[in-house]
C-alpha atoms as a PDB file:
ATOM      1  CA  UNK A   1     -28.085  41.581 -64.705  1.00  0.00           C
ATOM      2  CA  UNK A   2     -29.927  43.931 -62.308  1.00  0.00           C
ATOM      3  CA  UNK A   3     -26.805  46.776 -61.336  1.00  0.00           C
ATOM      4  CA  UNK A   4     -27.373  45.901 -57.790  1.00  0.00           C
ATOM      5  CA  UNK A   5     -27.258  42.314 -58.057  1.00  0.00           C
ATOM      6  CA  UNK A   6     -23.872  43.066 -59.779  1.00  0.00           C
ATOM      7  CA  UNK A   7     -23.040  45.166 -56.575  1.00  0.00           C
ATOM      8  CA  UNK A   8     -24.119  42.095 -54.310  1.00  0.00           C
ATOM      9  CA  UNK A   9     -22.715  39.531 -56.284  1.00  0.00           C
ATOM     10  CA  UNK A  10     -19.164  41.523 -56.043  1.00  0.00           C
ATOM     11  CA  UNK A  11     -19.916  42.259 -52.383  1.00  0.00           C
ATOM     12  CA  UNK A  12     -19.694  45.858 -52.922  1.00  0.00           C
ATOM     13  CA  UNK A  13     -21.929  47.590 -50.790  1.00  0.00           C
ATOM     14  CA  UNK A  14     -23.121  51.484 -51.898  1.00  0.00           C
ATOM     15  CA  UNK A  15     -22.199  54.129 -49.424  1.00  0.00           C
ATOM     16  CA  UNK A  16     -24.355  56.576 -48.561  1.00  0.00           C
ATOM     17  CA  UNK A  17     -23.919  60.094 -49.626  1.00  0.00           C
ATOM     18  CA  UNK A  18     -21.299  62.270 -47.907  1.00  0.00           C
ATOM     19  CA  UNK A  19     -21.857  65.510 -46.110  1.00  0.00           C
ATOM     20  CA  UNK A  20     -20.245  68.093 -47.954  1.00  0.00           C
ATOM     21  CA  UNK A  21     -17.322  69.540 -46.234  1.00  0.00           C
ATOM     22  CA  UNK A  22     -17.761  73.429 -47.770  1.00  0.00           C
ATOM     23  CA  UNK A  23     -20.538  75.211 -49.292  1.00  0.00           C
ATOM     24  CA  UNK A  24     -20.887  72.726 -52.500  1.00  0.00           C
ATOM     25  CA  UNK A  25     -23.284  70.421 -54.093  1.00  0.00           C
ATOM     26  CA  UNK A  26     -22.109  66.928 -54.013  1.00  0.00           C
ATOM     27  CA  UNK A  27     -23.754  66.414 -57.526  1.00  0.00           C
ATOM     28  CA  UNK A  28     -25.413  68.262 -59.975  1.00  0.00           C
ATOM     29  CA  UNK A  29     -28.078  67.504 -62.962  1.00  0.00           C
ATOM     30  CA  UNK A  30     -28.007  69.269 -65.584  1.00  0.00           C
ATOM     31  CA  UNK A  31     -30.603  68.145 -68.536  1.00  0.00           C
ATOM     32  CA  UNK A  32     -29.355  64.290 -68.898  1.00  0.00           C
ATOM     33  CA  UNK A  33     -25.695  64.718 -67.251  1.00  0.00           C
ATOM     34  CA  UNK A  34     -24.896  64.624 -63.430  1.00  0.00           C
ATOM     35  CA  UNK A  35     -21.750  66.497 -62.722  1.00  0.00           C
ATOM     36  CA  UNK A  36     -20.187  65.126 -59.582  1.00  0.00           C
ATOM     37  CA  UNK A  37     -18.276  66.888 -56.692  1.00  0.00           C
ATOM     38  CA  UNK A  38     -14.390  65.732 -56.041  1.00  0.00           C
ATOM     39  CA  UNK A  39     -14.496  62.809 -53.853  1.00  0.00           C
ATOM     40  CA  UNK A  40     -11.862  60.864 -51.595  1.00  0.00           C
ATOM     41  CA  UNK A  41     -11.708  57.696 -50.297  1.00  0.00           C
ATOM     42  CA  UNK A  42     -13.170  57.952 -47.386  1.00  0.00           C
ATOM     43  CA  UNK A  43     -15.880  55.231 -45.529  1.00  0.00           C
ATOM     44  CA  UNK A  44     -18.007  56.295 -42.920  1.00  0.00           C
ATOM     45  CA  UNK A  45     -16.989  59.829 -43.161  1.00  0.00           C
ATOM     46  CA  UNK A  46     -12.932  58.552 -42.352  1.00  0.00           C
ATOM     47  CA  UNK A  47      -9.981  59.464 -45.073  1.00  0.00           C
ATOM     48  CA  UNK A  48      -8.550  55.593 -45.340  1.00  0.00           C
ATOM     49  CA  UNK A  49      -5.194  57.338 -45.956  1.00  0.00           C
ATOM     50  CA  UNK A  50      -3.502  60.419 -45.865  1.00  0.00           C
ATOM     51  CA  UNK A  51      -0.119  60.508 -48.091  1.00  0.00           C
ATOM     52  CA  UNK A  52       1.517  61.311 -51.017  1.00  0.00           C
ATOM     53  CA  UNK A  53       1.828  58.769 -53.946  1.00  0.00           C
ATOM     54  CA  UNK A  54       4.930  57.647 -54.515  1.00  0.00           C
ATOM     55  CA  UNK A  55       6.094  58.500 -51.197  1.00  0.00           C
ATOM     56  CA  UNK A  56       4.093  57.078 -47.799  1.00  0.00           C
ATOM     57  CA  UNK A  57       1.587  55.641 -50.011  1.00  0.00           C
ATOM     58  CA  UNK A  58       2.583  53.145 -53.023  1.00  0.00           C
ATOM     59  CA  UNK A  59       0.789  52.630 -56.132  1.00  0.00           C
ATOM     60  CA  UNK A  60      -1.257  49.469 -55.919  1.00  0.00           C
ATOM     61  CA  UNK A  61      -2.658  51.162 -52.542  1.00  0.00           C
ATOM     62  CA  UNK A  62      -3.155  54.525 -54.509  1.00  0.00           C
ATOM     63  CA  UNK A  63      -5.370  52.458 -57.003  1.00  0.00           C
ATOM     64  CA  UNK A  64      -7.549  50.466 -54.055  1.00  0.00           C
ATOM     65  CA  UNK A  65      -8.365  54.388 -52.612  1.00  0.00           C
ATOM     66  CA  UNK A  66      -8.941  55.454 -56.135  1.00  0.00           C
ATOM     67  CA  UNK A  67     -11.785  52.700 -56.648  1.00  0.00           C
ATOM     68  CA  UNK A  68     -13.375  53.942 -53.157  1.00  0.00           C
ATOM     69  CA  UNK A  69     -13.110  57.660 -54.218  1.00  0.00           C
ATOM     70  CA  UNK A  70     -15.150  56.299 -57.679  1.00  0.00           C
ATOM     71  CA  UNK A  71     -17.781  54.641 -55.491  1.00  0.00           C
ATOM     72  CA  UNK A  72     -18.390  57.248 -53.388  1.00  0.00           C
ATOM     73  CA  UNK A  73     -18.589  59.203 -56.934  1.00  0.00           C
ATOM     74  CA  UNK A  74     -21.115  56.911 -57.541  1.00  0.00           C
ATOM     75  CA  UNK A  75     -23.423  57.815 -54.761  1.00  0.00           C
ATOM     76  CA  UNK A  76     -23.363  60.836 -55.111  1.00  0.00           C
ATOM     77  CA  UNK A  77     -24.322  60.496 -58.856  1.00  0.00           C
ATOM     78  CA  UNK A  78     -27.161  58.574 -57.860  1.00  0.00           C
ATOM     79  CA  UNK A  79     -28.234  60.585 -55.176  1.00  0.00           C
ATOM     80  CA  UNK A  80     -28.578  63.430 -58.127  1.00  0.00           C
ATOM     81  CA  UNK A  81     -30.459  60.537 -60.551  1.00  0.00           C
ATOM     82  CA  UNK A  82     -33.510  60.448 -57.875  1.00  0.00           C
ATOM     83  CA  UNK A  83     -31.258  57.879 -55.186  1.00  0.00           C
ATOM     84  CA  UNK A  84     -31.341  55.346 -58.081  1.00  0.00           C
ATOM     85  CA  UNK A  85     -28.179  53.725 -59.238  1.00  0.00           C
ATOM     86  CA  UNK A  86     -30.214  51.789 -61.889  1.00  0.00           C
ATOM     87  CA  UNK A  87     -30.923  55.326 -63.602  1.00  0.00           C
ATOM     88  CA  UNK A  88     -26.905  55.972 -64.641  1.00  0.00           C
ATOM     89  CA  UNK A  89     -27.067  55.187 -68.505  1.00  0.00           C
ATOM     90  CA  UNK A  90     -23.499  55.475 -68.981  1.00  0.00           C
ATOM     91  CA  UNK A  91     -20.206  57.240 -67.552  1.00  0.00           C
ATOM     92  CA  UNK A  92     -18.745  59.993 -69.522  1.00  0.00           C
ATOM     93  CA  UNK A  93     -16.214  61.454 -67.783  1.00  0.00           C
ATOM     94  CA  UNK A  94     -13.907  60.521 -64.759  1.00  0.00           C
ATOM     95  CA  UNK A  95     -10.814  62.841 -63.542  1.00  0.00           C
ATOM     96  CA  UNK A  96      -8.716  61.432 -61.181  1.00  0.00           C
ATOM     97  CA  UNK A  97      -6.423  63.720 -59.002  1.00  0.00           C
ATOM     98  CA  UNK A  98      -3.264  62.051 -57.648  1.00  0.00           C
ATOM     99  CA  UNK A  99      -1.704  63.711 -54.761  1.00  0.00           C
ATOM    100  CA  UNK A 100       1.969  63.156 -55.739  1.00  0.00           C
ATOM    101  CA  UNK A 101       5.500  63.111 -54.857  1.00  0.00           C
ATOM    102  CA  UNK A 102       7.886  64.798 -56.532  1.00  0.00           C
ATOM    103  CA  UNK A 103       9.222  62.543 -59.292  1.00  0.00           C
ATOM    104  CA  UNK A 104       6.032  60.225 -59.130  1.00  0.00           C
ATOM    105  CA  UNK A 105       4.941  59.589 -62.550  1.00  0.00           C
ATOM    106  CA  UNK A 106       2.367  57.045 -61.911  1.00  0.00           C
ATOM    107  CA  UNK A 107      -0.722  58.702 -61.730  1.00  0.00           C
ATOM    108  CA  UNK A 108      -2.202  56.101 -64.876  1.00  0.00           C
ATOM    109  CA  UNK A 109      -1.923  53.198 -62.850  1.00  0.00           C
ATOM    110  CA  UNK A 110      -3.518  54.623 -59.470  1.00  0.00           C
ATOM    111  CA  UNK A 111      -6.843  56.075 -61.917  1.00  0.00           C
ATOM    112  CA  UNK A 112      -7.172  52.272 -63.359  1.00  0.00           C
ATOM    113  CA  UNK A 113      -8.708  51.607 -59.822  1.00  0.00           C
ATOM    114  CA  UNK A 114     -11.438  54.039 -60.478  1.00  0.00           C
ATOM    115  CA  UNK A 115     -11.952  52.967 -63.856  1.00  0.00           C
ATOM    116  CA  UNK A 116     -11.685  49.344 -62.936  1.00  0.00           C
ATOM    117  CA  UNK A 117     -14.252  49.209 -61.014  1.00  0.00           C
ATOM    118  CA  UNK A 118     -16.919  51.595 -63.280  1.00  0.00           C
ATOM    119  CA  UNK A 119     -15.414  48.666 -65.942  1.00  0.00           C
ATOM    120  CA  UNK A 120     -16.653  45.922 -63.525  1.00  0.00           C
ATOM    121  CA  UNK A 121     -20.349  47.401 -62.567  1.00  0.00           C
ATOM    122  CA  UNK A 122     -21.231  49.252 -66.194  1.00  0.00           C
ATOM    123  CA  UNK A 123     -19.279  46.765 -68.482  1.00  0.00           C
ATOM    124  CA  UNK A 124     -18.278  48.601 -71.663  1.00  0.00           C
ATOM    125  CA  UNK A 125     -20.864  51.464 -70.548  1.00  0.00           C
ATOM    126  CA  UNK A 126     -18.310  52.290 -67.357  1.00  0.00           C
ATOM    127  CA  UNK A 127     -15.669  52.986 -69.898  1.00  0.00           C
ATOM    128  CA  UNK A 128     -15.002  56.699 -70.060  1.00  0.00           C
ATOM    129  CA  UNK A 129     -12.876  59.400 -71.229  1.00  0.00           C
ATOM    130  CA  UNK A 130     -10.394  59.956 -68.384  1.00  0.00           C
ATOM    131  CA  UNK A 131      -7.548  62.374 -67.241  1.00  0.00           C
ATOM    132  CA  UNK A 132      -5.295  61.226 -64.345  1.00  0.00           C
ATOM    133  CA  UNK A 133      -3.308  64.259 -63.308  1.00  0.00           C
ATOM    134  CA  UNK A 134      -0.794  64.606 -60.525  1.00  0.00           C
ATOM    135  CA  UNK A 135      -1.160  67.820 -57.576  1.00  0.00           C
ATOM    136  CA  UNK A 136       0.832  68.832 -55.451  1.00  0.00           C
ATOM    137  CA  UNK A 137      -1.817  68.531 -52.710  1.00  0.00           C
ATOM    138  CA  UNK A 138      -5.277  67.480 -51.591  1.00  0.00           C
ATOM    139  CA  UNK A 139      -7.892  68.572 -49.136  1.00  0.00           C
ATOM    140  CA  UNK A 140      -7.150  67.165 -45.699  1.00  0.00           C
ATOM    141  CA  UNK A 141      -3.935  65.437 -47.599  1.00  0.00           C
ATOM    142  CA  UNK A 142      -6.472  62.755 -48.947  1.00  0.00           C
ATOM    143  CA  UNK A 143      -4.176  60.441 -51.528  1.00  0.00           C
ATOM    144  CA  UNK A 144      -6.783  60.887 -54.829  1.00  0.00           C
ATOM    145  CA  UNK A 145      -9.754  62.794 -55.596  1.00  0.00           C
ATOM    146  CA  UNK A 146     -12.184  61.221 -58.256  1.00  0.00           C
ATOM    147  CA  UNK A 147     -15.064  63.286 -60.180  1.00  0.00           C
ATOM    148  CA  UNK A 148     -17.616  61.646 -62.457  1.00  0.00           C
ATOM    149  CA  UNK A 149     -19.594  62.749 -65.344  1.00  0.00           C
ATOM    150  CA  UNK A 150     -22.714  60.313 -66.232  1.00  0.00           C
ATOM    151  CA  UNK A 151     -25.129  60.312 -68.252  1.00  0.00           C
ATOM    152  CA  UNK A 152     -28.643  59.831 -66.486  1.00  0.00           C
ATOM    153  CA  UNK A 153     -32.342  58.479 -68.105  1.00  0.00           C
END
């Protein structure tokens, strides 16, 4: 099936490409890779949430704004892949940053919502190597920061 008649049949709509909020690329390509910038849940340019994990914000919330972090990943990836989400062969690499309270220890379990959805729209493909590591803080106190690695055609 088509990617974006996976994305319509799950009623998961692409968002556009942020504006960068510092003197960054939101993606780069480099040969057959696109190297994403860290991004946070936001939608329409909003932060969903502001918190710490563990604290104001608790984990199966963490792992929703993780999987809108990894799909605003996603545009950005395909912006770099000529605007074409059809063009991402594979994802390589996903690093999740958790910003944690002290003591919070579940920084696996918010980074399955990234990786469940890349799962759900690349099937076995959207499986990558991952890190999930806990920081003391985020930009704007966002709750997770998600950056891809994918491989492009």
């Amino acid at each position: 099936m088509d990617l974006y008649e996976v994305l319509k049949e799950k009623d998961i709509e692409l968002p556009a490409m942020p504006v960068p909020a510092g003197n960054y690329s939101l993606a780069v390509r480099s040969g057959n890779l696109v190297f994403t910038a860290g991004q946070t849940p936001k939608e329409h340019g909003t932060l969903l949430r502001r918190g710490k994990l563990g604290a104001e914000i608790d984990p199966a919330e963490g792992a929703r704004l993780a999987r809108r972090a990894a799909l605003n990943a996603l545009a950005c990836a395909a912006g770099a892949a000529d605007g074409d989400l059809k063009r991402i062969v594979r994802i390589v690499k996903a690093t999740v940053f958790v910003n944690s309270a002290p003591g919070f220890t579940g920084q696996v379990g918010v980074a399955n919502g990234a990786s469940d959805l890349l799962e759900e729209l690349f099937g076995e493909n959207g499986r990558p190597a991952r890190s999930a590591v806990g920081v003391a803080e985020l930009p704007g106190d966002a709750p997770c920061e998600v950056e891809l690695v994918v491989e492009v055609r």
